[in-house]
Structures are given as structure tokens and as C-alpha cells.
C-alpha atoms as a PDB file:
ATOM      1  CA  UNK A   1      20.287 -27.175 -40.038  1.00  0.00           C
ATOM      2  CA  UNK A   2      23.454 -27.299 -39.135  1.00  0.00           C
ATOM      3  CA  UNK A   3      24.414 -24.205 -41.563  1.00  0.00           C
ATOM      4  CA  UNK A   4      21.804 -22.395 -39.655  1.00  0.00           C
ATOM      5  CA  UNK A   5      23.367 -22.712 -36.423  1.00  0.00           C
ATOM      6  CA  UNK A   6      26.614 -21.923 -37.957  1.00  0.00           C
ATOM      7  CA  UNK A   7      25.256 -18.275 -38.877  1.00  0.00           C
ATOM      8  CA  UNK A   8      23.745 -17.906 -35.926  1.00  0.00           C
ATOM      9  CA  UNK A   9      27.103 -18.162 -33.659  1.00  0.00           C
ATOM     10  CA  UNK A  10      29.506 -17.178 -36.413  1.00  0.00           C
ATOM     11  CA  UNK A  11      30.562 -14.661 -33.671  1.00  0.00           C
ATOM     12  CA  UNK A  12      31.580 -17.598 -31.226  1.00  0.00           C
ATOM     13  CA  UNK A  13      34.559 -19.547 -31.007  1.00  0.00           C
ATOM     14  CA  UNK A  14      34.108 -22.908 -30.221  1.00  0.00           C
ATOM     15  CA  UNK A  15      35.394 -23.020 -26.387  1.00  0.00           C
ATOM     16  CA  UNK A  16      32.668 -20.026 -25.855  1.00  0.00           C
ATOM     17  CA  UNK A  17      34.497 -16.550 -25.936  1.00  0.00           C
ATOM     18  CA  UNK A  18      33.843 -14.056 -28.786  1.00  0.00           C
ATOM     19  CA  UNK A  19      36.589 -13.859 -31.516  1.00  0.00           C
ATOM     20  CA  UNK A  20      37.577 -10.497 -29.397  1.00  0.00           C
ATOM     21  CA  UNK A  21      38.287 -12.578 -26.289  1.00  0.00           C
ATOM     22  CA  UNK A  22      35.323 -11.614 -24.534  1.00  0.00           C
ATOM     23  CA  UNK A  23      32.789 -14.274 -22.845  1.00  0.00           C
ATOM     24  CA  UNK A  24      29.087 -13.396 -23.905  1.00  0.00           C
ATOM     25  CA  UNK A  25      27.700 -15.104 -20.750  1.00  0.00           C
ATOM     26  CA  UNK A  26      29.877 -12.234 -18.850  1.00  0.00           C
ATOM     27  CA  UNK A  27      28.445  -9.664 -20.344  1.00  0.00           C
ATOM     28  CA  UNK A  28      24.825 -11.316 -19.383  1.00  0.00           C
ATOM     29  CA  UNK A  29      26.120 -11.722 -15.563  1.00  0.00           C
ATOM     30  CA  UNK A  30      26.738  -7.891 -15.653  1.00  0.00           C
ATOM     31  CA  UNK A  31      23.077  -7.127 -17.127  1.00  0.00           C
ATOM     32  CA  UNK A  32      21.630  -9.099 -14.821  1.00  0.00           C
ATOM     33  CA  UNK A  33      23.798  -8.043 -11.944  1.00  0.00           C
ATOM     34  CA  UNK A  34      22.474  -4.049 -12.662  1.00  0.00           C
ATOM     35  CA  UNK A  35      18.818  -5.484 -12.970  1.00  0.00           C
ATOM     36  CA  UNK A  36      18.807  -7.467  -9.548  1.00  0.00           C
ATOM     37  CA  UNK A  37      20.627  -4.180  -7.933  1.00  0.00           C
ATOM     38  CA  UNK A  38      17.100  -2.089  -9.470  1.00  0.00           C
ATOM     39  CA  UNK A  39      14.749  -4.623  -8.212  1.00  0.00           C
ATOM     40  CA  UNK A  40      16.378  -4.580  -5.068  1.00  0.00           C
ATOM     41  CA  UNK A  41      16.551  -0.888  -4.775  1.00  0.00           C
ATOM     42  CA  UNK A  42      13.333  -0.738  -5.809  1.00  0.00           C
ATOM     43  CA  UNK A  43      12.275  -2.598  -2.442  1.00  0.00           C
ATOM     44  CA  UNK A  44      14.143  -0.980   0.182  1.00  0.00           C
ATOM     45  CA  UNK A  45      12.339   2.321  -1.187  1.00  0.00           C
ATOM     46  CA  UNK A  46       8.695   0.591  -1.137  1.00  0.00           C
ATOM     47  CA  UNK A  47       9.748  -0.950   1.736  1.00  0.00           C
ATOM     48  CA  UNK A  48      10.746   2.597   3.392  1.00  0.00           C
ATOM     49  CA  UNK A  49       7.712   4.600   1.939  1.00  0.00           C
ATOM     50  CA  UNK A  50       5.449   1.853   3.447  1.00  0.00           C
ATOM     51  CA  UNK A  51       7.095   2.363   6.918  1.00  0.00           C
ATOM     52  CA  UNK A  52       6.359   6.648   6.470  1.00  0.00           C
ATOM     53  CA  UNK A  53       2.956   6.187   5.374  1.00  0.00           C
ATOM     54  CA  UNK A  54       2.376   3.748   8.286  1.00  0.00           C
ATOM     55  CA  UNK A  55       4.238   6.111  10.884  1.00  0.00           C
ATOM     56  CA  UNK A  56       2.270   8.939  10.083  1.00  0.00           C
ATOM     57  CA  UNK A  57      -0.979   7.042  10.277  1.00  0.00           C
ATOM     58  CA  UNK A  58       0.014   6.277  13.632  1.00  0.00           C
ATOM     59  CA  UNK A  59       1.221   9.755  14.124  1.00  0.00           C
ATOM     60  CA  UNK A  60      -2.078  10.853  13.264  1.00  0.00           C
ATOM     61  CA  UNK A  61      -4.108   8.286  15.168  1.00  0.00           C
ATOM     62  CA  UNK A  62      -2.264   9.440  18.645  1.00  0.00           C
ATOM     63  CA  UNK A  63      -2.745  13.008  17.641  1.00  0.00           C
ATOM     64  CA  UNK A  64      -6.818  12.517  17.120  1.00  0.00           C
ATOM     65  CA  UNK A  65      -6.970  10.530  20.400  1.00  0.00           C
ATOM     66  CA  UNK A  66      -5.360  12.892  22.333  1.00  0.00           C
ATOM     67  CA  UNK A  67      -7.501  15.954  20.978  1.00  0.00           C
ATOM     68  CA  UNK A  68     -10.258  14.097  21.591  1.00  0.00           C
ATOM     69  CA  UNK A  69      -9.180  13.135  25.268  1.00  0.00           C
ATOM     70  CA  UNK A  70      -8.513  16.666  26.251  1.00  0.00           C
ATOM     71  CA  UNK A  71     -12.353  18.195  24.970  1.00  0.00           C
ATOM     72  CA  UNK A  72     -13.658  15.303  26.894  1.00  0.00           C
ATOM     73  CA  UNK A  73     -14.489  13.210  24.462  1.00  0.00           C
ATOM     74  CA  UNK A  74     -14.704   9.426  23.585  1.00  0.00           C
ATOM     75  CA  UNK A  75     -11.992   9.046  21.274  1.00  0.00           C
ATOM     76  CA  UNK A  76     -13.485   5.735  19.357  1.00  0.00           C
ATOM     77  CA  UNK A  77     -16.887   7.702  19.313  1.00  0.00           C
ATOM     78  CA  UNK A  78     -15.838  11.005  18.747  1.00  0.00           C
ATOM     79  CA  UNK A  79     -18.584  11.434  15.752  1.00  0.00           C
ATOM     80  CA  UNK A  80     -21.355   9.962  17.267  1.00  0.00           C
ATOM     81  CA  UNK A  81     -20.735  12.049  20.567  1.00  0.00           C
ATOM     82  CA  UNK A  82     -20.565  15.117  18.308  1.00  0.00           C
ATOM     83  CA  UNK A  83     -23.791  14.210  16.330  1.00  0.00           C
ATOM     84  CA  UNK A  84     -25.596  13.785  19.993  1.00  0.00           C
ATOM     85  CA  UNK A  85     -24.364  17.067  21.435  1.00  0.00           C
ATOM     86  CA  UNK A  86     -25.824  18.606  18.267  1.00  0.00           C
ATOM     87  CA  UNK A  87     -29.325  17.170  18.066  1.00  0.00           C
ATOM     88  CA  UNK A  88     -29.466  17.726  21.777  1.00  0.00           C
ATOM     89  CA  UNK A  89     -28.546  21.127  21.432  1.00  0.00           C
ATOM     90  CA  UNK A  90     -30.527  24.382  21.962  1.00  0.00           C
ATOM     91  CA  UNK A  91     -29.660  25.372  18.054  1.00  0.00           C
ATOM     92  CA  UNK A  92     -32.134  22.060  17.146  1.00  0.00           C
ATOM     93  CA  UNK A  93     -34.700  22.743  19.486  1.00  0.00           C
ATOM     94  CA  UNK A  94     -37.834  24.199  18.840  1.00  0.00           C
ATOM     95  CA  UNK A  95     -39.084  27.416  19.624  1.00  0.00           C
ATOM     96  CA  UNK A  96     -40.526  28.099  22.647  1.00  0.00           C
ATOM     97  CA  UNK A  97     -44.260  26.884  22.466  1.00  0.00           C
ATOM     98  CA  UNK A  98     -44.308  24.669  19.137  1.00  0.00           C
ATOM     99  CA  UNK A  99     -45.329  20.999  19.961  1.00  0.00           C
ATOM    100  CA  UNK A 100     -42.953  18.247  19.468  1.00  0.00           C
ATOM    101  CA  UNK A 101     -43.029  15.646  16.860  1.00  0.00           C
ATOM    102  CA  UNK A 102     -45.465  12.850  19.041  1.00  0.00           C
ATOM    103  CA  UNK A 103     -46.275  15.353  21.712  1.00  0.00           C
ATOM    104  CA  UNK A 104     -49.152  17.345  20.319  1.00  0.00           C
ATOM    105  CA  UNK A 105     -50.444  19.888  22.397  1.00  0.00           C
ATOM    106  CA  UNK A 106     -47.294  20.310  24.765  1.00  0.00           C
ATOM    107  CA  UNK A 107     -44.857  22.900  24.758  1.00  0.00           C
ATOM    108  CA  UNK A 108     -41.620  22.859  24.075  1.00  0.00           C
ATOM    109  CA  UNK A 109     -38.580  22.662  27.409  1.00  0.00           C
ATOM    110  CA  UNK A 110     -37.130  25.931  27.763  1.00  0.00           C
ATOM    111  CA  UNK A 111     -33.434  25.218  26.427  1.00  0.00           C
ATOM    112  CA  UNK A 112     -31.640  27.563  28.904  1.00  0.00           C
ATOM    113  CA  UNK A 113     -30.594  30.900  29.566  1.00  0.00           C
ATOM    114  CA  UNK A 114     -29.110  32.851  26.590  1.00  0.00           C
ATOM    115  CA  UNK A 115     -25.716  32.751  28.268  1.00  0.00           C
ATOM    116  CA  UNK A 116     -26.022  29.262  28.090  1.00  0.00           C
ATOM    117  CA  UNK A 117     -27.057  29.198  24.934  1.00  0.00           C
ATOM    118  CA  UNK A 118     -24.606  31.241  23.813  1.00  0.00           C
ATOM    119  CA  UNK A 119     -22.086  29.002  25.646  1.00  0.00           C
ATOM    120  CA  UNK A 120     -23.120  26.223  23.983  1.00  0.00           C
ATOM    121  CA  UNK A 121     -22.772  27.116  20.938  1.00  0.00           C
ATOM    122  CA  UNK A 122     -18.949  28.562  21.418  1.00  0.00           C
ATOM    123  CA  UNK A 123     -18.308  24.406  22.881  1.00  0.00           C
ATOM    124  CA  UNK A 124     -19.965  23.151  19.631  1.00  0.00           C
ATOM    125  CA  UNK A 125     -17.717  25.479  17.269  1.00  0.00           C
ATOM    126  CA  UNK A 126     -14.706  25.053  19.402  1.00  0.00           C
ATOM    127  CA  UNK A 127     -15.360  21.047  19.075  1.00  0.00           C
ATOM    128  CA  UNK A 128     -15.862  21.369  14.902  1.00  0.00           C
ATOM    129  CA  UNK A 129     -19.738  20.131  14.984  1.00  0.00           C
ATOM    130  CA  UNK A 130     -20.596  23.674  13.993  1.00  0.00           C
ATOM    131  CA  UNK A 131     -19.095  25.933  11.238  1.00  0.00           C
ATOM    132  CA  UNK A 132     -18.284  29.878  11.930  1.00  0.00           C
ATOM    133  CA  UNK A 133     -21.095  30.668   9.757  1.00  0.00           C
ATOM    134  CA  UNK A 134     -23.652  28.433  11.940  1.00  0.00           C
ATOM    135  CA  UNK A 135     -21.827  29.546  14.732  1.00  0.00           C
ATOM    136  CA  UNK A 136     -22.968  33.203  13.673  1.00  0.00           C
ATOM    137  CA  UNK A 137     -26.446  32.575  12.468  1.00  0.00           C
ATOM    138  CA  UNK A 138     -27.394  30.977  15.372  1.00  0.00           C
ATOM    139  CA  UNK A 139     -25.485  33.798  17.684  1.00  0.00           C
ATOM    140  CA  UNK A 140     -27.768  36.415  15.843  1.00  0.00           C
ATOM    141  CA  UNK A 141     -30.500  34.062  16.686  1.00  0.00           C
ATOM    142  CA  UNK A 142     -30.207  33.867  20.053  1.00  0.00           C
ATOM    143  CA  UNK A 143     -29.223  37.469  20.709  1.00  0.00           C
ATOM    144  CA  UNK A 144     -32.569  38.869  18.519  1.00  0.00           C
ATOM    145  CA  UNK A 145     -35.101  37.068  20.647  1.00  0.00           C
ATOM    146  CA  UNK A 146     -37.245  38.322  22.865  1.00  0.00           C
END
């Protein structure tokens, strides 16, 4: 056994420095020392992307509030309010003298004016709950009825 260990630290003088003068445990330190300085790097930039990704959630929380604040909206219930405004709108409703689901016999509200119609439907793209497309189809709509 004790030839073993011989081999294995036939490099090392016996008060611990290599036969070039050098201290192995030195040349540890330094590895070590680079490793640490990576691992701590590595922190400072998690650390800093966290921060950005957490400012511009913020960022864009403030942004959607406000937007929602200045078309009059309720910014915690923005979807909902834009869901109502739809199925409440003149676009849903049904044509003029078609019963209602649970209303058989009884004709439909009129829904407005065109203008108003037509009004509506510019608020509704202008708030996102419609696309241009809708937007148009139900513009052609409105302006081909009798």
C-alpha cells in the first residue's frame, strides 16, 4: 500500500510543493477562484434579466390600465366589458321581426338608427372587440337594408 501511494504523489515533495517549486493546492485556489467569479457572474446577470422582465411587466401593466382608463373602461374587467358591449350590440341582434330565444311570438327591439349603428360599430373596432373585416361586413350590412 504504501508503494501505491508512493506512485501516486511521486510528483510531491514531502513538505507539499511540486519538485518545480510550485504548491498544487495554489493552483486549485486559482481554479476555484475563476469558478466562484462564473457563478457569481452568472447571478448578477439572472439577477438583472429578472429585474427587465419584471420592469416591463409592470411597464406593460400601467400601459393596459391606462388605455383602458381613457376608452372608459374597467381596467380589471376590460374583457368581460368588451364581451358585454358585443352581445349587447346591434351586430348580435336579430333582425327586425324574428322572435327571441324564450319570447315566441314577439318582435324583436328596434336596435337604433343606422347612424347609430354605424357608430357603434366604429366604438367596437376602435376598442379591438371587432376585427376590420367584421367591422366591414357588418358596415355593408347595415348600409344594404331597407
Amino acid at each position: 500500500m504504501f508503494s501505491s501511494l508512493m506512485l501516486l504523489a511521486e510528483d510531491i515533495v514531502i513538505d507539499g510543493t511540486l519538485e518545480d517549486g510550485t504548491d498544487p493546492m495554489s493552483e486549485f485556489d486559482k481554479n476555484f477562484d475563476q469558478v466562484s467569479n462564473t457563478v457569481n457572474i452568472g447571478f448578477v446577470v439572472v439577477g438583472i434579466a429578472l429585474v427587465v422582465i419584471l420592469g416591463f411587466g409592470i411597464f406593460a401593466g400601467v400601459r393596459n390600465y391606462r388605455a383602458a382608463k381613457r376608452h372608459g373602461m374597467d381596467p380589471f374587467a376590460v374583457e368581460t366589458e368588451l364581451a358585454g358591449r358585443a352581445y349587447n350590440s346591434a351586430l348580435l341582434a336579430p333582425p327586425p321581426g324574428a322572435a327571441q330565444p324564450g319570447q315566441a311570438g314577439q318582435p324583436a327591439q328596434h336596435a337604433g338608427t343606422k347612424t347609430e349603428r354605424l357608430q357603434e360599430i366604429e366604438d367596437m373596432y376602435r376598442n379591438g372587440a371587432i376585427t376590420s373585416s367584421e367591422r366591414q361586413r357588418a358596415r355593408d350590412a347595415i348600409l344594404t337594408e331597407d
